[in-house]
PDB file of N, CA and C in Angstrom:
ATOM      1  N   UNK A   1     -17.610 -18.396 -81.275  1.00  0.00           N
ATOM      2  CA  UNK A   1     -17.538 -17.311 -80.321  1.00  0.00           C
ATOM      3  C   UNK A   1     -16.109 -16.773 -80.272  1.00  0.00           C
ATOM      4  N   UNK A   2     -16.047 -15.364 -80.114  1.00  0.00           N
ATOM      5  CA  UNK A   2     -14.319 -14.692 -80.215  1.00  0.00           C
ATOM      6  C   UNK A   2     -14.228 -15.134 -78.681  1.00  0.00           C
ATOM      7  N   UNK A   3     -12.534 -14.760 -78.843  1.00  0.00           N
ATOM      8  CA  UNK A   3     -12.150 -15.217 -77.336  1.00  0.00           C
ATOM      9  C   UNK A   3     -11.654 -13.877 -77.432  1.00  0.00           C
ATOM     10  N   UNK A   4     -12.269 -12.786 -76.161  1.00  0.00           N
ATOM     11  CA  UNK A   4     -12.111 -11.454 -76.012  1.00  0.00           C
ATOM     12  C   UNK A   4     -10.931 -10.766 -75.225  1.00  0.00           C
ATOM     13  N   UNK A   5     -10.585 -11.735 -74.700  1.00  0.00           N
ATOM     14  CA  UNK A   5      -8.661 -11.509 -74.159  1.00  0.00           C
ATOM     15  C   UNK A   5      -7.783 -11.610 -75.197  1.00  0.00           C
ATOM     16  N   UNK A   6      -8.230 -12.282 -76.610  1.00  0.00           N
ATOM     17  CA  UNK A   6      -6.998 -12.358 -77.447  1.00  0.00           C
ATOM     18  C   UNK A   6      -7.126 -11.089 -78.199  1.00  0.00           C
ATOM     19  N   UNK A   7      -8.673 -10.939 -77.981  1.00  0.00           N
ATOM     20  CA  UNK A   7      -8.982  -9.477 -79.257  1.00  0.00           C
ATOM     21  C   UNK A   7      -7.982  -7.820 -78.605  1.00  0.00           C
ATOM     22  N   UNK A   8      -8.376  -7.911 -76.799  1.00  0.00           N
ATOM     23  CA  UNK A   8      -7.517  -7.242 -76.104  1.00  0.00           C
ATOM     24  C   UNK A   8      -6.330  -7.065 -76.589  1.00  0.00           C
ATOM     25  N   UNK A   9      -5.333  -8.118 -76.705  1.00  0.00           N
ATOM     26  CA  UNK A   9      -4.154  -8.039 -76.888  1.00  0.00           C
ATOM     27  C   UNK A   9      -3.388  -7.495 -77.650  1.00  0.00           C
ATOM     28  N   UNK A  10      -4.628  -8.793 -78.987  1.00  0.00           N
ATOM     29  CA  UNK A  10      -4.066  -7.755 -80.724  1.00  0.00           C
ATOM     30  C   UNK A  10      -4.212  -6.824 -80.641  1.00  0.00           C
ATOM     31  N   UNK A  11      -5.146  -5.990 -80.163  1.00  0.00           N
ATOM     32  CA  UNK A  11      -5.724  -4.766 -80.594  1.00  0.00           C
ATOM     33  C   UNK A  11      -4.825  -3.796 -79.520  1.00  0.00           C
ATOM     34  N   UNK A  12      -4.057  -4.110 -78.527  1.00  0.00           N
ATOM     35  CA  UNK A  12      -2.862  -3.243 -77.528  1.00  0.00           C
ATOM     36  C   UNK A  12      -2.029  -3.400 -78.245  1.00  0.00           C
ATOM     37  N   UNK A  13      -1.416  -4.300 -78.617  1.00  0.00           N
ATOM     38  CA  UNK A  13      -0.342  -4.307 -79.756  1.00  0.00           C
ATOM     39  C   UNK A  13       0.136  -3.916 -80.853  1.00  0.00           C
ATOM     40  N   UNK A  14      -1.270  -3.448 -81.534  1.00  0.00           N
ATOM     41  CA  UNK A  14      -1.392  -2.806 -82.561  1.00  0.00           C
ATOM     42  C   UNK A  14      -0.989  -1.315 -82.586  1.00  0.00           C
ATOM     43  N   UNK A  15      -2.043  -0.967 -81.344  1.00  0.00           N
ATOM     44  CA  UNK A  15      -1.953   0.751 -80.846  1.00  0.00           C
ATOM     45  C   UNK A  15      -0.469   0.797 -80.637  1.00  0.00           C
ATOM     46  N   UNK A  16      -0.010   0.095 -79.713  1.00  0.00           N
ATOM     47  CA  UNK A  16       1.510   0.400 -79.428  1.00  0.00           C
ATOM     48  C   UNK A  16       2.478   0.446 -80.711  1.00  0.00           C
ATOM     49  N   UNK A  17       2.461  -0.679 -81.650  1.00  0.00           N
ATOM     50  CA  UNK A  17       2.794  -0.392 -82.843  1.00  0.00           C
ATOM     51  C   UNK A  17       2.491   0.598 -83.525  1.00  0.00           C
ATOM     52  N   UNK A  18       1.067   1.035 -83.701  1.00  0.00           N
ATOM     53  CA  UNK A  18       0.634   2.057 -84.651  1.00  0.00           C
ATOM     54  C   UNK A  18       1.803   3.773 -83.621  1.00  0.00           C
ATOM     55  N   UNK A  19       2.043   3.474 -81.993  1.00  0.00           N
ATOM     56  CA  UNK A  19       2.536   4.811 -81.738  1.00  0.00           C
ATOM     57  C   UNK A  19       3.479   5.080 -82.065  1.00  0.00           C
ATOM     58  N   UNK A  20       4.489   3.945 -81.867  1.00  0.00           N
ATOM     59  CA  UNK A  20       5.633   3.906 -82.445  1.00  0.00           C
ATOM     60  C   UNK A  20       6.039   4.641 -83.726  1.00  0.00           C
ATOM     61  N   UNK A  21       5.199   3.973 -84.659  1.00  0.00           N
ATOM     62  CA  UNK A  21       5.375   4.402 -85.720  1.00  0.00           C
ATOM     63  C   UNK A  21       5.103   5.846 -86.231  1.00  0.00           C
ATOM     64  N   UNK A  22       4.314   6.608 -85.482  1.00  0.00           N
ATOM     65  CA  UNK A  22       3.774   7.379 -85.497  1.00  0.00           C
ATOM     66  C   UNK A  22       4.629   8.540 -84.530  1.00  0.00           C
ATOM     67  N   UNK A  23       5.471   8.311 -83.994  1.00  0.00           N
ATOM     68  CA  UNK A  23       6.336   8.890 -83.494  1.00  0.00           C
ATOM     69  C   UNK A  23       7.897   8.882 -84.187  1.00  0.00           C
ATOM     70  N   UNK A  24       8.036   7.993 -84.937  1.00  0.00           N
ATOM     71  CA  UNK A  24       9.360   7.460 -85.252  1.00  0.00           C
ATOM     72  C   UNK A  24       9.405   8.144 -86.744  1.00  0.00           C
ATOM     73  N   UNK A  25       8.143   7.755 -87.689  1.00  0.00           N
ATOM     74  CA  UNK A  25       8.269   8.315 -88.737  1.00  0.00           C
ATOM     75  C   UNK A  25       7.616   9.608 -88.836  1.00  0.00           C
ATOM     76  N   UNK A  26       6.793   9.840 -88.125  1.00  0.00           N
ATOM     77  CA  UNK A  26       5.867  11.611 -88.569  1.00  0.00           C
ATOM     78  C   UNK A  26       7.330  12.091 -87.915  1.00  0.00           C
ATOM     79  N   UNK A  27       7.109  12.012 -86.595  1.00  0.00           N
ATOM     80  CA  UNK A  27       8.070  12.797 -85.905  1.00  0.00           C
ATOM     81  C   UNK A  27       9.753  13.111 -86.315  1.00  0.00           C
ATOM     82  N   UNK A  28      10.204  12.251 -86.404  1.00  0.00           N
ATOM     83  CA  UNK A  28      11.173  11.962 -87.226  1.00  0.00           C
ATOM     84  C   UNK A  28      11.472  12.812 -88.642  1.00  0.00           C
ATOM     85  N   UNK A  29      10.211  12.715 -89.144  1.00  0.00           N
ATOM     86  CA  UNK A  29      10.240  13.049 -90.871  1.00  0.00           C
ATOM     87  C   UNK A  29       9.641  14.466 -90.781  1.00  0.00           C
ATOM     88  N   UNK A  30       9.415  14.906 -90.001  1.00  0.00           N
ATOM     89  CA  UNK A  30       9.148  16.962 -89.627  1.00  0.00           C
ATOM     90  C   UNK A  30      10.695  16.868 -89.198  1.00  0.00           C
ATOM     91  N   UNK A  31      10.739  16.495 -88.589  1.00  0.00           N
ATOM     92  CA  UNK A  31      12.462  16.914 -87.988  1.00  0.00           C
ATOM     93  C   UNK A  31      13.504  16.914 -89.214  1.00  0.00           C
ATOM     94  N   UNK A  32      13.359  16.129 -89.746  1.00  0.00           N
ATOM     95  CA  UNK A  32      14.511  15.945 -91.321  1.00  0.00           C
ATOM     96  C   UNK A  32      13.385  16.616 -92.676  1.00  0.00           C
ATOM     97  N   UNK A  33      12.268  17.215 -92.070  1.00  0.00           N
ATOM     98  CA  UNK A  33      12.319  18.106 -93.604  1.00  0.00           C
ATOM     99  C   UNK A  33      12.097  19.930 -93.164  1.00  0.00           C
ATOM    100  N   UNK A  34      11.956  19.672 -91.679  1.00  0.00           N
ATOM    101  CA  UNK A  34      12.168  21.338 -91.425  1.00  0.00           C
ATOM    102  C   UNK A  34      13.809  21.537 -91.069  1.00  0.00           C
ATOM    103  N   UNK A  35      14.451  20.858 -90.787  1.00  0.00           N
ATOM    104  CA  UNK A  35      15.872  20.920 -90.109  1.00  0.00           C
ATOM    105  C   UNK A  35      17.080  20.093 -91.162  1.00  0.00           C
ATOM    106  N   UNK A  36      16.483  18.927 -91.603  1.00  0.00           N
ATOM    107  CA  UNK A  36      17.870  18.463 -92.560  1.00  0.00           C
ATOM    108  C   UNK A  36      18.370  17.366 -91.756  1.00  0.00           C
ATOM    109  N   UNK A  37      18.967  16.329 -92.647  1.00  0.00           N
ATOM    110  CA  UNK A  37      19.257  15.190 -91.959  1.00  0.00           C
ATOM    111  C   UNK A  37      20.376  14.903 -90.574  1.00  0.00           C
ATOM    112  N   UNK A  38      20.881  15.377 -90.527  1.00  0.00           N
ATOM    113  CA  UNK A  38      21.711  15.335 -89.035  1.00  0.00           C
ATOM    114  C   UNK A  38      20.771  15.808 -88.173  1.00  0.00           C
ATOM    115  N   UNK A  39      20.110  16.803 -88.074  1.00  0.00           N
ATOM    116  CA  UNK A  39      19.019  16.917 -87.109  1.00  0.00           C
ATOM    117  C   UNK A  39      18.459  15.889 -86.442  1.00  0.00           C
ATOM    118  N   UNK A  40      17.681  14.932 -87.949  1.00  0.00           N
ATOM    119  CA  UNK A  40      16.582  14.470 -87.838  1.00  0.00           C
ATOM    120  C   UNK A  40      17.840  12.910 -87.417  1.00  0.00           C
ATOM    121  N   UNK A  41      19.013  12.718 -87.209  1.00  0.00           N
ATOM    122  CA  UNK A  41      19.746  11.927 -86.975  1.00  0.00           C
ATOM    123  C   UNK A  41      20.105  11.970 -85.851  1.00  0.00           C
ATOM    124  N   UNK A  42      19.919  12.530 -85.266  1.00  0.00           N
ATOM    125  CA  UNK A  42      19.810  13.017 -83.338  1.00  0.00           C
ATOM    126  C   UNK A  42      18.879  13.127 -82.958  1.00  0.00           C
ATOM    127  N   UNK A  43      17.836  13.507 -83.923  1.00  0.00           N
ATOM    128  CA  UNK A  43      16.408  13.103 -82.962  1.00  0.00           C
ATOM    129  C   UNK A  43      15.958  11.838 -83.172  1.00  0.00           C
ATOM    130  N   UNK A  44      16.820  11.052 -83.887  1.00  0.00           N
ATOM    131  CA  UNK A  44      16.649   9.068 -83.885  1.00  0.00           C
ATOM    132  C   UNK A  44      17.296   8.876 -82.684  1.00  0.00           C
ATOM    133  N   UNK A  45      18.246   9.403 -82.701  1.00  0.00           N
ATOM    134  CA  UNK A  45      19.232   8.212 -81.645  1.00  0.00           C
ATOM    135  C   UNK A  45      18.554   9.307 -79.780  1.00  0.00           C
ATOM    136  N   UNK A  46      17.875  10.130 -79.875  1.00  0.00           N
ATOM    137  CA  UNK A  46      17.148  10.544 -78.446  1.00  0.00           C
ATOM    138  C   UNK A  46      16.305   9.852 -78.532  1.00  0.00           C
ATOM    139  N   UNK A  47      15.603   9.523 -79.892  1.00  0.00           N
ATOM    140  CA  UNK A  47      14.378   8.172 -79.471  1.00  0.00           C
ATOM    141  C   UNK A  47      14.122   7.123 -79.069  1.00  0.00           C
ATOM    142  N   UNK A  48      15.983   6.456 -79.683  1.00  0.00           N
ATOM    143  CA  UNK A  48      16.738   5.289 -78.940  1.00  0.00           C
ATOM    144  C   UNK A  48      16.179   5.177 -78.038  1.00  0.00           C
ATOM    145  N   UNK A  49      17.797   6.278 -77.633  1.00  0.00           N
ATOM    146  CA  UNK A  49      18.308   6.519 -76.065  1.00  0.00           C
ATOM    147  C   UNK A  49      16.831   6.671 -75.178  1.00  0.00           C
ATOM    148  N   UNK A  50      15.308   6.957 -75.361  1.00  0.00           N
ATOM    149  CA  UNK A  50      14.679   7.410 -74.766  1.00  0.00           C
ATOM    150  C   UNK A  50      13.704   6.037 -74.293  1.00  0.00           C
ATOM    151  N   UNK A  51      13.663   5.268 -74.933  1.00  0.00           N
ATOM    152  CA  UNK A  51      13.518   3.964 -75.074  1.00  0.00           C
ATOM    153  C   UNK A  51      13.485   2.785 -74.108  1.00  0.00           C
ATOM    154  N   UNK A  52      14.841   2.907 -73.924  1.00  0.00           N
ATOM    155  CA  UNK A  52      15.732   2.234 -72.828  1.00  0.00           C
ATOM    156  C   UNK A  52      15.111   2.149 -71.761  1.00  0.00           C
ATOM    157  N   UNK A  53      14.656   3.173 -70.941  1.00  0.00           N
ATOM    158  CA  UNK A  53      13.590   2.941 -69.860  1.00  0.00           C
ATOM    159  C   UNK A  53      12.550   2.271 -69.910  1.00  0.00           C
ATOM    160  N   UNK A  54      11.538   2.802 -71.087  1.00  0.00           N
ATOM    161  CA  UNK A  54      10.805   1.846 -71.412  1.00  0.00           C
ATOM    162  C   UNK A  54      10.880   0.215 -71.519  1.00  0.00           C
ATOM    163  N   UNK A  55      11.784  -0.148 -72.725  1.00  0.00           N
ATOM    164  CA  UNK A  55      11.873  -1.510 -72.414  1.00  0.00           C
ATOM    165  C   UNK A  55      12.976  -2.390 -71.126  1.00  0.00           C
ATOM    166  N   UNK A  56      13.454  -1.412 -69.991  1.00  0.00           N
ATOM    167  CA  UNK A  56      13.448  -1.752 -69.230  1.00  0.00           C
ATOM    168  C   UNK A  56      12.064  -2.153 -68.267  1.00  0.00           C
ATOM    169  N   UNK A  57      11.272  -1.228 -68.347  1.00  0.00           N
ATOM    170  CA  UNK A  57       9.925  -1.404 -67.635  1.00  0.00           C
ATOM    171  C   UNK A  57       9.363  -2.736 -67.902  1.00  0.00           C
ATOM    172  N   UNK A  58       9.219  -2.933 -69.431  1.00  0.00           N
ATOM    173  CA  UNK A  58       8.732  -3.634 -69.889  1.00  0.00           C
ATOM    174  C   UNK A  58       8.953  -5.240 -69.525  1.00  0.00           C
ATOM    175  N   UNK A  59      10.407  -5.426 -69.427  1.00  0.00           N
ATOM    176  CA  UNK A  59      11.105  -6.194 -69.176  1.00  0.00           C
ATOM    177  C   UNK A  59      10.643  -6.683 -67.820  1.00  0.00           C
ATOM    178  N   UNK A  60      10.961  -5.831 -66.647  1.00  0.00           N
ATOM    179  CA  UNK A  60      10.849  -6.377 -65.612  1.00  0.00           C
ATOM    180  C   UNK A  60       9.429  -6.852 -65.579  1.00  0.00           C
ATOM    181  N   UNK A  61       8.456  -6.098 -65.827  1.00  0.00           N
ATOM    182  CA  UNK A  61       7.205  -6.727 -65.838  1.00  0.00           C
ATOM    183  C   UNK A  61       7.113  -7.885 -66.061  1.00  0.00           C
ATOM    184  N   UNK A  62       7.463  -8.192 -67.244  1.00  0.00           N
ATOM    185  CA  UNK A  62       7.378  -9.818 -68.437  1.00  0.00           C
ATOM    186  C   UNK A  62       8.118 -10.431 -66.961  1.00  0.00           C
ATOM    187  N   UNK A  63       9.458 -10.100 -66.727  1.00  0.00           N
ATOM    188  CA  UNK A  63       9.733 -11.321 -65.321  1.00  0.00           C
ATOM    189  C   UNK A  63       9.084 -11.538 -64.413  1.00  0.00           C
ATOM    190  N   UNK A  64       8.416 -10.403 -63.734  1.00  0.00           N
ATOM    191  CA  UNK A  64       7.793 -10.496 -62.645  1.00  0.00           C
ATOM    192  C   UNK A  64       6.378 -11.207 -62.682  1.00  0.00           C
ATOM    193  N   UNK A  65       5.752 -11.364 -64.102  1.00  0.00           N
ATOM    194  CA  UNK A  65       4.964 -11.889 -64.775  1.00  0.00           C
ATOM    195  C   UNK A  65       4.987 -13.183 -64.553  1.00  0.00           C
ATOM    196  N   UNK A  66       5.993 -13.259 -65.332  1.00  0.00           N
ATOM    197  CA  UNK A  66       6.551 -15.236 -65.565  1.00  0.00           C
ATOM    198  C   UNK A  66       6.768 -15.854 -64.360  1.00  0.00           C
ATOM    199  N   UNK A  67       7.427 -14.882 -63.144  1.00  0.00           N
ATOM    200  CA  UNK A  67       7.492 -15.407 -61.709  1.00  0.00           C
ATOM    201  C   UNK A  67       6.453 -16.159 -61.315  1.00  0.00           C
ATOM    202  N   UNK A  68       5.692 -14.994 -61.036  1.00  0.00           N
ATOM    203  CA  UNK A  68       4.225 -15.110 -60.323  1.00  0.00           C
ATOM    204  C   UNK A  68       3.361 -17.035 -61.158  1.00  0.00           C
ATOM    205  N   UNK A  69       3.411 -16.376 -62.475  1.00  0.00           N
ATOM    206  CA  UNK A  69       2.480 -17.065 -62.969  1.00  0.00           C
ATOM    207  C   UNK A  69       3.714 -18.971 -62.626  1.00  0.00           C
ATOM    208  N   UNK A  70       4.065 -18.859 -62.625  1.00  0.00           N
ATOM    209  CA  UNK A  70       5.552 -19.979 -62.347  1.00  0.00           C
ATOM    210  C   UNK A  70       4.896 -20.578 -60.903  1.00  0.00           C
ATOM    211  N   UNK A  71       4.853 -19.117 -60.210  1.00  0.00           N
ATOM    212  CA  UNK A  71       4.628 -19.965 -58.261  1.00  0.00           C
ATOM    213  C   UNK A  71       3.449 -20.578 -58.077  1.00  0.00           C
ATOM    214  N   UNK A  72       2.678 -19.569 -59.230  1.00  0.00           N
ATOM    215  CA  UNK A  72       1.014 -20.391 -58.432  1.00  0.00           C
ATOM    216  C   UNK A  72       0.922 -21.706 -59.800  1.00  0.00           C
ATOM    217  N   UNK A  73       1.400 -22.426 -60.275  1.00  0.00           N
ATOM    218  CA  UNK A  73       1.951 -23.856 -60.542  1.00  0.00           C
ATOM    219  C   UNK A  73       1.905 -24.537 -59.601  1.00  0.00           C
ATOM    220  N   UNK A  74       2.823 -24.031 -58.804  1.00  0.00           N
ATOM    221  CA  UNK A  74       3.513 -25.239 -57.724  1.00  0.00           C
ATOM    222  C   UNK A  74       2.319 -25.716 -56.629  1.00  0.00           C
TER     223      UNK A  74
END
């Protein structure tokens, strides 16, 4: 029998990977073949920079996560 929380996971992980990528290189690679590479070299580092929030979000979650799941232990 599958265990259907793990299939969840892979399969969120994937999508998130597959957006990434899908933002980083399509997006990315229109930008450096309609505009030329310095363009498409500032629209990397706004993707960075754009980022940052995100895996801030991300972050706190995972702690607030690990908290929780930590208290109801005790």
């Amino acid at each position: 029998m599958r265990d259907l929380n793990k299939y969840k996971h892979e399969t969120n992980i994937q999508l998130v990977i597959g957006a990434f990528i899908l933002i980083f290189l399509v997006g990315d690679g229109l930008i450096y073949l309609i505009y030329g590479s310095r363009p498409a070299l500032m629209g990397l580092i706004c993707l960075l920079i754009g980022l940052i929030p995100v895996l801030l979000i991300i972050l706190t979650i995972t702690i607030i996560n690990w908290s929780v799941k930590r208290a109801n232990r005790k």
